[in-house]
C-alpha atoms as a PDB file:
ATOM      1  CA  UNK A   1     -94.521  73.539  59.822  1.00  0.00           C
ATOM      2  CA  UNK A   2     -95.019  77.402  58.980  1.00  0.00           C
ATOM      3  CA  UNK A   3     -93.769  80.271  61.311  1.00  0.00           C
ATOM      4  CA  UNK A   4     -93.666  84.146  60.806  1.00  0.00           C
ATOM      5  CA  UNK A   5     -90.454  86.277  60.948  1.00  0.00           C
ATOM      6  CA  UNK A   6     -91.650  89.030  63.348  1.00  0.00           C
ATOM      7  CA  UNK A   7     -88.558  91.125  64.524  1.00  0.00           C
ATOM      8  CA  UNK A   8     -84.702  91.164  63.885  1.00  0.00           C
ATOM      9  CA  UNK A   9     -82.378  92.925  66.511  1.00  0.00           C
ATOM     10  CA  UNK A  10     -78.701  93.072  66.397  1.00  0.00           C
ATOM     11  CA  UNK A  11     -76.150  94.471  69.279  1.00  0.00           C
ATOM     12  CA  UNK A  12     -73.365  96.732  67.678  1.00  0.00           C
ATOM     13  CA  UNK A  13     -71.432  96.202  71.038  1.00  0.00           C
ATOM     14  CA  UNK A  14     -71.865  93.131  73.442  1.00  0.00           C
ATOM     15  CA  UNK A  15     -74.054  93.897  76.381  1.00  0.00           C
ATOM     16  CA  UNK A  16     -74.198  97.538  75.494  1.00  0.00           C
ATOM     17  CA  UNK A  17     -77.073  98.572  73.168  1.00  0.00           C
ATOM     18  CA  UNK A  18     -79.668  96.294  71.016  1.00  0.00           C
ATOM     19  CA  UNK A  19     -81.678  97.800  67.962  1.00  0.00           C
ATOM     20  CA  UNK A  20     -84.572  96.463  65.458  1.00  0.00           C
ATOM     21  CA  UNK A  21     -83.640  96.178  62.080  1.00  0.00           C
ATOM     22  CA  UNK A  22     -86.197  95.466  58.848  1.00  0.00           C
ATOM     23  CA  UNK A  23     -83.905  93.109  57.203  1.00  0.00           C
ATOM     24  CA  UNK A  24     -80.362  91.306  57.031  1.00  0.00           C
ATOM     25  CA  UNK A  25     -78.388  89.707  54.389  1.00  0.00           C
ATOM     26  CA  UNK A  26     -77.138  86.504  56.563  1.00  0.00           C
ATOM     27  CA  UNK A  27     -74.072  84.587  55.208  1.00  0.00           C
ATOM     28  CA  UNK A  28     -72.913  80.884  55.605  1.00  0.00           C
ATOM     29  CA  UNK A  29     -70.861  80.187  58.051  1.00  0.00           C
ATOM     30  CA  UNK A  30     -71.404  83.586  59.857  1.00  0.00           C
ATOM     31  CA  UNK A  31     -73.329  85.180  62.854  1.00  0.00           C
ATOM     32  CA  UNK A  32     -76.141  88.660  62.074  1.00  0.00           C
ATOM     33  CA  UNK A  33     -74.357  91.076  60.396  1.00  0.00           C
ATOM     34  CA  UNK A  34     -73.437  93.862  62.600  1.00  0.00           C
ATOM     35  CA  UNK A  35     -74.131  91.932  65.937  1.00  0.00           C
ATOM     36  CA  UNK A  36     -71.437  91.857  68.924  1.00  0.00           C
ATOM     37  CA  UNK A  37     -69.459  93.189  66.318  1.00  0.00           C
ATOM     38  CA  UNK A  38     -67.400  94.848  69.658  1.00  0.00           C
ATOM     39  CA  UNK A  39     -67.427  93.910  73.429  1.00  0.00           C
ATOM     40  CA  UNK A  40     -65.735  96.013  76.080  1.00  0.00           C
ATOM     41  CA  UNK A  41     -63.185  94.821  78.259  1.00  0.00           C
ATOM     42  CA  UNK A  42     -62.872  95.475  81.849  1.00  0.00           C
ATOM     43  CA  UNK A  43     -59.660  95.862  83.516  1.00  0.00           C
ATOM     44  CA  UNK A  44     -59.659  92.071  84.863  1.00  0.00           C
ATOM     45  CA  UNK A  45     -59.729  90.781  81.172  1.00  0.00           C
ATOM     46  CA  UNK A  46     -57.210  87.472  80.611  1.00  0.00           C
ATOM     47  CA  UNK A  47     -55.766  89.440  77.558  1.00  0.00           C
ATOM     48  CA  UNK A  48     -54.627  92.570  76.512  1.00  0.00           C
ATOM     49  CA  UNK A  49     -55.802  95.451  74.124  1.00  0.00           C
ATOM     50  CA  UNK A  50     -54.930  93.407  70.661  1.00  0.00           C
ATOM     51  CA  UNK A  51     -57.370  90.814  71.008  1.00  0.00           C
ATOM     52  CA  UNK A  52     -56.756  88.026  68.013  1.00  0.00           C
ATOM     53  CA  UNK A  53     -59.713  85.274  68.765  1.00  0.00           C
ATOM     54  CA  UNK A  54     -62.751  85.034  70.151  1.00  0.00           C
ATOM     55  CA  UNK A  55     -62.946  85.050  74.157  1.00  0.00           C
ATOM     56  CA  UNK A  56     -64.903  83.575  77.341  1.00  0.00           C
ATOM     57  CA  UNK A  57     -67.516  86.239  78.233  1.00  0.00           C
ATOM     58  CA  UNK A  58     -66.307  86.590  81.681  1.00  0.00           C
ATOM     59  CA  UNK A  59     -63.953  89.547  79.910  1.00  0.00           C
ATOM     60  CA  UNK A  60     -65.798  91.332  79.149  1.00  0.00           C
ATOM     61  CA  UNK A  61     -68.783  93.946  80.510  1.00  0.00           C
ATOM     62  CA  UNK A  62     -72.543  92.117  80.601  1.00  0.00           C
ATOM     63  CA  UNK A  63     -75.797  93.124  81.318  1.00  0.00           C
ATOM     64  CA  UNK A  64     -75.790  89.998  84.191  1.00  0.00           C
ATOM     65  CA  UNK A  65     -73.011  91.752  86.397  1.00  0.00           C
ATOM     66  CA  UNK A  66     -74.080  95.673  85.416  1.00  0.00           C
ATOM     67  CA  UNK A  67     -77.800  95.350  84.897  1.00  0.00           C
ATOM     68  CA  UNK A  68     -77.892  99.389  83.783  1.00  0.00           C
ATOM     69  CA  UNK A  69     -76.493  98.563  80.819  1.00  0.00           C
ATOM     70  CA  UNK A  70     -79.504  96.549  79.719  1.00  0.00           C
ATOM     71  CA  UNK A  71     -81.547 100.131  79.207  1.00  0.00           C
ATOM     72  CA  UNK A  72     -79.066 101.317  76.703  1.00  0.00           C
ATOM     73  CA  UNK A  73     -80.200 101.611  73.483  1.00  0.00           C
ATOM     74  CA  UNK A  74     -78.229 101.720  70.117  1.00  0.00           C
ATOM     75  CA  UNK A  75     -78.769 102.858  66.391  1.00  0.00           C
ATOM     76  CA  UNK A  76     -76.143 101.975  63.651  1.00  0.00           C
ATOM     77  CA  UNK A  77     -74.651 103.275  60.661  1.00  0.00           C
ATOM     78  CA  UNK A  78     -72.999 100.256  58.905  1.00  0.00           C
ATOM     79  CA  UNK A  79     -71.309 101.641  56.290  1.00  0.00           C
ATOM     80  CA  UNK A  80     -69.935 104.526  58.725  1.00  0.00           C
ATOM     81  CA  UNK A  81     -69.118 102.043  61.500  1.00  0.00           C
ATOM     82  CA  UNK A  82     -70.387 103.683  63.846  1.00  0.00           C
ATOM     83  CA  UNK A  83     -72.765 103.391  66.455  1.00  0.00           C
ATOM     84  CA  UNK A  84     -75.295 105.799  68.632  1.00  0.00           C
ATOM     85  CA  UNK A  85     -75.893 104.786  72.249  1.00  0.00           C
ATOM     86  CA  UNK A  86     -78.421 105.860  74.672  1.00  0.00           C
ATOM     87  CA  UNK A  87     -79.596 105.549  78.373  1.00  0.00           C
ATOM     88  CA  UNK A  88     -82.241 107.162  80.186  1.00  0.00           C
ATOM     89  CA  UNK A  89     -79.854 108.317  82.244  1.00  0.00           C
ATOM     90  CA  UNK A  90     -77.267 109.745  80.038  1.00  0.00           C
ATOM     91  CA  UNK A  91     -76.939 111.945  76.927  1.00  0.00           C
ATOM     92  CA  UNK A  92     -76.698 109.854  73.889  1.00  0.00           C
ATOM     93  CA  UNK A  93     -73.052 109.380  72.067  1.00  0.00           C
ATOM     94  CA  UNK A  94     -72.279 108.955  68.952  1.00  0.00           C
ATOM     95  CA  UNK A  95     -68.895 106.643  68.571  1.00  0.00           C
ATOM     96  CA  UNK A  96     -66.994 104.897  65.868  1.00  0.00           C
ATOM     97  CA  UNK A  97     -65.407 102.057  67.958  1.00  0.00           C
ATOM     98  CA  UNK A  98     -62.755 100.841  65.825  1.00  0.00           C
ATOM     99  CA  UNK A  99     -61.303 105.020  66.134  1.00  0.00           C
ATOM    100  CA  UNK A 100     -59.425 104.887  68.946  1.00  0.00           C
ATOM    101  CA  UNK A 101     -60.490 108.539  70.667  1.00  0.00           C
ATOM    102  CA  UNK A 102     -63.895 107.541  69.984  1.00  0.00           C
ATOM    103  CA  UNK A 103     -63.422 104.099  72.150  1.00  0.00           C
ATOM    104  CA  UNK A 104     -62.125 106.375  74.662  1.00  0.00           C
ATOM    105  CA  UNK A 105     -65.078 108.368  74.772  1.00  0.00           C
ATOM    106  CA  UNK A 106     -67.625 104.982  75.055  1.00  0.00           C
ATOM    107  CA  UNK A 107     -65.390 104.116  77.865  1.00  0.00           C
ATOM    108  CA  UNK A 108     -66.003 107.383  79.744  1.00  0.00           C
ATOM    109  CA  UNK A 109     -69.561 106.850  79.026  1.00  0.00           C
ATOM    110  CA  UNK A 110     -69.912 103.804  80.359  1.00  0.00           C
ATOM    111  CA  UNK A 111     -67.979 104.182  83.637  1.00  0.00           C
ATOM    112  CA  UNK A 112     -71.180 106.014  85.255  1.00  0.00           C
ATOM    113  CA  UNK A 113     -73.515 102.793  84.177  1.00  0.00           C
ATOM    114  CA  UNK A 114     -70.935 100.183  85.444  1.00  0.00           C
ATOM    115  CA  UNK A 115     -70.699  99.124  89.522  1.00  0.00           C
ATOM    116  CA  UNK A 116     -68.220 100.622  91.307  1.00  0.00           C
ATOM    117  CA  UNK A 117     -67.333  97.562  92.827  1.00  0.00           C
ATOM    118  CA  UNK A 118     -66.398  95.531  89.516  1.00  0.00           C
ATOM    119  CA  UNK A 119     -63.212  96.042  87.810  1.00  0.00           C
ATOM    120  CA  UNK A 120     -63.448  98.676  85.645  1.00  0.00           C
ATOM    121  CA  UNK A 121     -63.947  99.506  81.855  1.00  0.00           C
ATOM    122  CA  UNK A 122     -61.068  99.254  80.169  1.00  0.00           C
ATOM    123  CA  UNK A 123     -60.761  99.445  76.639  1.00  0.00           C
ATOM    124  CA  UNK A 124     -63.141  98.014  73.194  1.00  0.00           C
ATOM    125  CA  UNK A 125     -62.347  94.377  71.500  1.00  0.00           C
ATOM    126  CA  UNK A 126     -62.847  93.399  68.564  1.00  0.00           C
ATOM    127  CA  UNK A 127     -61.731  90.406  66.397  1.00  0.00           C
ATOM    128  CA  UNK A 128     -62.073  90.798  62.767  1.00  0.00           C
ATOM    129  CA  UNK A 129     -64.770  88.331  61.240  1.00  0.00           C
ATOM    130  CA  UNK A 130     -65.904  86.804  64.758  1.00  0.00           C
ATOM    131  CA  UNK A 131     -68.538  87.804  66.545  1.00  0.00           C
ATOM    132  CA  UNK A 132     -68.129  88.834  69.933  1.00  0.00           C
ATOM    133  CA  UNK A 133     -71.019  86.448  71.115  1.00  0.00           C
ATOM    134  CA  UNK A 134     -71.122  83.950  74.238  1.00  0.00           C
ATOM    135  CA  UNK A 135     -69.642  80.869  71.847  1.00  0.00           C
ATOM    136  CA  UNK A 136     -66.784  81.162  69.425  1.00  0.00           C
ATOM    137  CA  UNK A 137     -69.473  79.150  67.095  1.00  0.00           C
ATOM    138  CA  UNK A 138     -71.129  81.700  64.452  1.00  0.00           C
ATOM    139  CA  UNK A 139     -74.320  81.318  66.111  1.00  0.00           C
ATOM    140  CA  UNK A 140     -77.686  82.858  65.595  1.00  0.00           C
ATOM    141  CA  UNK A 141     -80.195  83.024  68.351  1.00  0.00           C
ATOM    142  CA  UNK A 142     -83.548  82.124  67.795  1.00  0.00           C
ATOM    143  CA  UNK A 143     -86.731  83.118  69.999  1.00  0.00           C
ATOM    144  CA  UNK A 144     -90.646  82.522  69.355  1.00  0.00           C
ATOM    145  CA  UNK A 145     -93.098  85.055  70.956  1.00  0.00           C
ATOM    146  CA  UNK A 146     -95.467  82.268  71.857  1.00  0.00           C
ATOM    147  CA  UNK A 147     -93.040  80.984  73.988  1.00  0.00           C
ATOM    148  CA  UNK A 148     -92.148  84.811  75.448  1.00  0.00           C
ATOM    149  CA  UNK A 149     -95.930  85.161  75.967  1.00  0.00           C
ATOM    150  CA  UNK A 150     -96.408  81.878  77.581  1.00  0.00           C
ATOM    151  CA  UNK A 151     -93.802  82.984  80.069  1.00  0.00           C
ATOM    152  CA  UNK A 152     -95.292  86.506  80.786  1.00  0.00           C
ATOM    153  CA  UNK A 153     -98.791  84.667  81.367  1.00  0.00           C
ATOM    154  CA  UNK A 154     -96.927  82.449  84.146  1.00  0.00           C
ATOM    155  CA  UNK A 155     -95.458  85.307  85.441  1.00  0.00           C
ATOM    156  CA  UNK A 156     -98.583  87.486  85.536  1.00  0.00           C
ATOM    157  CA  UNK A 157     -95.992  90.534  83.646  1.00  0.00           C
ATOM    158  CA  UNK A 158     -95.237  91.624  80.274  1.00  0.00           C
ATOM    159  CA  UNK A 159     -92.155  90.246  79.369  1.00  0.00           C
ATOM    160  CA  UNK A 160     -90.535  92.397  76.368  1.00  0.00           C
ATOM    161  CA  UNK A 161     -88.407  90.561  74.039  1.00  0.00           C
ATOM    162  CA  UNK A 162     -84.901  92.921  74.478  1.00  0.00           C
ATOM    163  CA  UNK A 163     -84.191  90.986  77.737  1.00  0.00           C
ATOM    164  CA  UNK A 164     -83.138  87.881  75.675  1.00  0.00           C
ATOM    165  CA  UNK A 165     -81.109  89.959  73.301  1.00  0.00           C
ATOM    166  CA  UNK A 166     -82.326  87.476  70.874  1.00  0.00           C
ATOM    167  CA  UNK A 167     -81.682  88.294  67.121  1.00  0.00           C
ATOM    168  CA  UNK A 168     -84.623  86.373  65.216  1.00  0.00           C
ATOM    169  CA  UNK A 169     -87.729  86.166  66.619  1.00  0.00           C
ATOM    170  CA  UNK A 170     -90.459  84.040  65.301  1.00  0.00           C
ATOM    171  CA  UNK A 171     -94.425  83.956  65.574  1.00  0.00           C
ATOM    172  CA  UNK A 172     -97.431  81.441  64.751  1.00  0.00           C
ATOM    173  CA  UNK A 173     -95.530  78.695  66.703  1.00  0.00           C
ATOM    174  CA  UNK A 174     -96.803  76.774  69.729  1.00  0.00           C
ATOM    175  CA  UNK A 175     -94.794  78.178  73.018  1.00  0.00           C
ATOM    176  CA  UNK A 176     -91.576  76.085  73.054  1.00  0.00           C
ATOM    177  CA  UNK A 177     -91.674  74.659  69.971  1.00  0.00           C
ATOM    178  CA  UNK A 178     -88.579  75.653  69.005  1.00  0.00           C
ATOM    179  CA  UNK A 179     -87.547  72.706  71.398  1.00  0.00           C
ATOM    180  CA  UNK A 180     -88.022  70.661  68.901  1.00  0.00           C
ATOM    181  CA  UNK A 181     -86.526  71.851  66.162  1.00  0.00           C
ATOM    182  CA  UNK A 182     -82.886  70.581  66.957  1.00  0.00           C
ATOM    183  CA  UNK A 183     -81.287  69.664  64.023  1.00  0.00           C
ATOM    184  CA  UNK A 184     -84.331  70.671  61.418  1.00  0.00           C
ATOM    185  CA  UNK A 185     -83.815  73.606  59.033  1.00  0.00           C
ATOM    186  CA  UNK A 186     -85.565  76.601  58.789  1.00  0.00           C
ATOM    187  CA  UNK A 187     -86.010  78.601  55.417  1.00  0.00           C
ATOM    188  CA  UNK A 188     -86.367  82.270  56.018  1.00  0.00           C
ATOM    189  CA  UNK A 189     -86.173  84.603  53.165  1.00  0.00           C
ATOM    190  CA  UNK A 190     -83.250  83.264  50.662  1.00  0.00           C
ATOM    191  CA  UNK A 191     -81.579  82.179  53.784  1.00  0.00           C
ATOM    192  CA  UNK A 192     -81.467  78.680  55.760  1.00  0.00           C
ATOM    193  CA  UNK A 193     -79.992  77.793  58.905  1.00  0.00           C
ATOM    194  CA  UNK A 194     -79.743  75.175  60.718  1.00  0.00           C
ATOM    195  CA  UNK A 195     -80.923  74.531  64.484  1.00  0.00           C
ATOM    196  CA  UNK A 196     -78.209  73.869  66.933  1.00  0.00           C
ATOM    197  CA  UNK A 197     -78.814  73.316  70.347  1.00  0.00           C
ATOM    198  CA  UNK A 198     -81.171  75.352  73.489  1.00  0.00           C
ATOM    199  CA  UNK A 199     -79.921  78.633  75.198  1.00  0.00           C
ATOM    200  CA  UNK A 200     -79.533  78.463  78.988  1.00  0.00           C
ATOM    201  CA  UNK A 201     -80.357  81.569  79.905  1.00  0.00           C
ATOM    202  CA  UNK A 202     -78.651  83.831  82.951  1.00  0.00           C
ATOM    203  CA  UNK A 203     -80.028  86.547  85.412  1.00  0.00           C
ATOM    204  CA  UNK A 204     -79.509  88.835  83.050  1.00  0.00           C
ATOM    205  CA  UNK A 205     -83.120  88.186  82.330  1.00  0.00           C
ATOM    206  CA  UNK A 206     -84.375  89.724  85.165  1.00  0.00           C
ATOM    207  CA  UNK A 207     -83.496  92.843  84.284  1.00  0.00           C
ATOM    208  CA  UNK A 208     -86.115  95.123  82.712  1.00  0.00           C
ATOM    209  CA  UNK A 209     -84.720  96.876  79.574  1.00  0.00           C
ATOM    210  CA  UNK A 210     -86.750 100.073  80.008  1.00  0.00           C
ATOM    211  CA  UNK A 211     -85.227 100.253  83.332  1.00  0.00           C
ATOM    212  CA  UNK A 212     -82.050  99.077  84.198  1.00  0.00           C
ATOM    213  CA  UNK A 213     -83.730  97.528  87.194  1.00  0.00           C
ATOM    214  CA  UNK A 214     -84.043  93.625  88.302  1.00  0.00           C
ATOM    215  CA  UNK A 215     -87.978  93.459  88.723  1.00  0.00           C
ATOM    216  CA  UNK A 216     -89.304  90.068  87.125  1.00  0.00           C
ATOM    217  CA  UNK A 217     -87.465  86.435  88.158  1.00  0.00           C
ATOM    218  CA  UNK A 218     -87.590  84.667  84.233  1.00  0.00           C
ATOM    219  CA  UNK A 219     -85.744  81.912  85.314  1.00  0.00           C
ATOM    220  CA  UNK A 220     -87.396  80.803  88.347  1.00  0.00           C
ATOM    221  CA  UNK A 221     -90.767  80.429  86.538  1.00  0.00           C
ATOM    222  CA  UNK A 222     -88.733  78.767  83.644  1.00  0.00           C
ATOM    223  CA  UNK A 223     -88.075  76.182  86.416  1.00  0.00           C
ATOM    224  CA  UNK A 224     -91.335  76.048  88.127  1.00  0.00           C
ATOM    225  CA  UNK A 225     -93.437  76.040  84.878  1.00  0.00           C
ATOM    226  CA  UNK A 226     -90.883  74.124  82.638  1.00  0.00           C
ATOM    227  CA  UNK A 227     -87.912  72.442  84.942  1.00  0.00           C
ATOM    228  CA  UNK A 228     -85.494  74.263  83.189  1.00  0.00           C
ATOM    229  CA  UNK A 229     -83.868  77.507  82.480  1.00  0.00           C
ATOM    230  CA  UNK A 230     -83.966  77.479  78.890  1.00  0.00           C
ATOM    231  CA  UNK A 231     -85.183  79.906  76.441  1.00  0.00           C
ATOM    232  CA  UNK A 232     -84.935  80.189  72.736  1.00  0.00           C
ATOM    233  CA  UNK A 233     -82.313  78.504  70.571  1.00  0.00           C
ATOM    234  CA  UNK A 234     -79.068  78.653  68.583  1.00  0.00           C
ATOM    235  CA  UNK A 235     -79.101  78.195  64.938  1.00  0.00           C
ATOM    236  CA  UNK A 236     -76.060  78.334  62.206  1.00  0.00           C
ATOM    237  CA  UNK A 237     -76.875  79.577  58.558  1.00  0.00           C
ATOM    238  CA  UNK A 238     -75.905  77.017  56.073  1.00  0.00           C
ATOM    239  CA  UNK A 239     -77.372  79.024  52.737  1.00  0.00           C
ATOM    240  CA  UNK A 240     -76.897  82.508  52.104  1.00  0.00           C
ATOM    241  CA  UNK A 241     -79.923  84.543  51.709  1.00  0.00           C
ATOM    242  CA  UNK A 242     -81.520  88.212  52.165  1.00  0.00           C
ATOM    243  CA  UNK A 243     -84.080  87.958  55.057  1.00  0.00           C
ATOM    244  CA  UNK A 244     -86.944  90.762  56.066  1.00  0.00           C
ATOM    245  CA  UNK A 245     -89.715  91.359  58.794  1.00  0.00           C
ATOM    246  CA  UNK A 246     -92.331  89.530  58.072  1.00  0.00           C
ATOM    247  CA  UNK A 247     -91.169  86.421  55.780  1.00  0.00           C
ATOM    248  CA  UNK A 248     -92.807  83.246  56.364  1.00  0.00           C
ATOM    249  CA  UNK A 249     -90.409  80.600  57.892  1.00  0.00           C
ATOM    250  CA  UNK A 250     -90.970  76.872  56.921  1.00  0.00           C
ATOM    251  CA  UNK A 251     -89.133  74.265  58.940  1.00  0.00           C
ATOM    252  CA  UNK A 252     -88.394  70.853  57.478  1.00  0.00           C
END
């Protein structure tokens, strides 16, 4: 089985930004390059501001609990570390996060995009070499558009792919095929991972990235349609590679 490698995004900071990239040079053992490379706290985090492991997401500020967030876009400079963020209703910023004024300044930022009734922004995490993703597993998500058009047919709306914050996204597949792909390996580019398990996916989902609004309910036609709440998958590279827009994925 063929497939098509039709968009890479990456989120500098968890919940807080996604981007489109042409290409990635993916590593064994390791998630996207540049993706949840930071989270933010809030002020109810178990832990304080020297973070040493990976932790629940729960800590941290998400698109699920402060659905503005989901319209704020990013642009990266990876060599620079650092990281542009805007919001349609904010001027953008320009921040390193690892500087410590400049964390200060995405934590100003932020405050006007966050509920007032959730405990507060509080200061940037990071863990050297782990990911600040939803598992402490180096995982990979990967989507299929089939299956994201399949679900905007059912819902009678144009579902855009940024509210899955997925980071590979595949075409030329029957929707949901990537169901069955657990445990077969995909060769994209130079690279090969491995297929892990199914994402469950949160309300998070609802939330229109253009908008910062709730105005389309994903997971209640993922249950009526499919009996589930599932969408896309996780995947673990197992063969470092380059991989670019547009590379033909063959799964064994």
């Amino acid at each position: 089985m063929t497939a098509r490698l039709a968009l890479i995004c990456r989120h500098p900071v968890k919940s807080i930004g996604y981007e489109e990239i042409a290409g990635a040079t993916l590593t064994e053992g390791r998630a996207l390059p540049f993706d949840r490379e930071w989270a933010v706290a809030h002020e109810a985090a178990k832990f304080g501001a020297n973070l040493t492991e990976w932790a629940p997401k729960p800590n941290f500020l998400r698109g699920v609990t402060g659905h503005r967030l989901m319209a704020i876009r990013a642009a990266s400079e990876t060599a620079a570390r650092r990281v542009t963020l805007s919001h349609p209703d904010c001027a953008p910023i320009t921040v390193s996060p690892d500087d410590a004024h400049d964390a200060e300044s995405l934590i100003g930022w932020l405050r006007p995009l966050w509920p007032a009734d959730r405990p507060a922004p509080a200061f940037v995490a990071r863990v050297p070499g782990q990911a600040m993703t939803d598992w402490p597993d180096p995982f990979i998500s990967i989507l299929s558009l089939a299956s994201l058009r399949a679900l905007g047919d059912r819902m009678g709306q144009d579902i855009t792919a940024h509210r899955f914050r997925g980071n590979l996204w595949l075409d030329d597949l029957p929707p949901f095929a990537e169901f069955g792909m657990i445990g077969k390996t995909l060769r994209i580019g130079g690279a090969e991972l491995v297929i892990r398990q199914r994402i469950t996916r949160c309300k998070a989902t609802t939330v229109n990235p253009d908008t910062g609004l709730s105005d389309a309910d994903t997971l209640g036609a993922l249950r009526t349609a499919w009996g589930h709440q599932d969408f896309g998958v996780y995947a673990v590279v197992t063969h470092s590679g380059d991989i670019s827009v547009g590379d033909e994925v063959t799964i064994t």
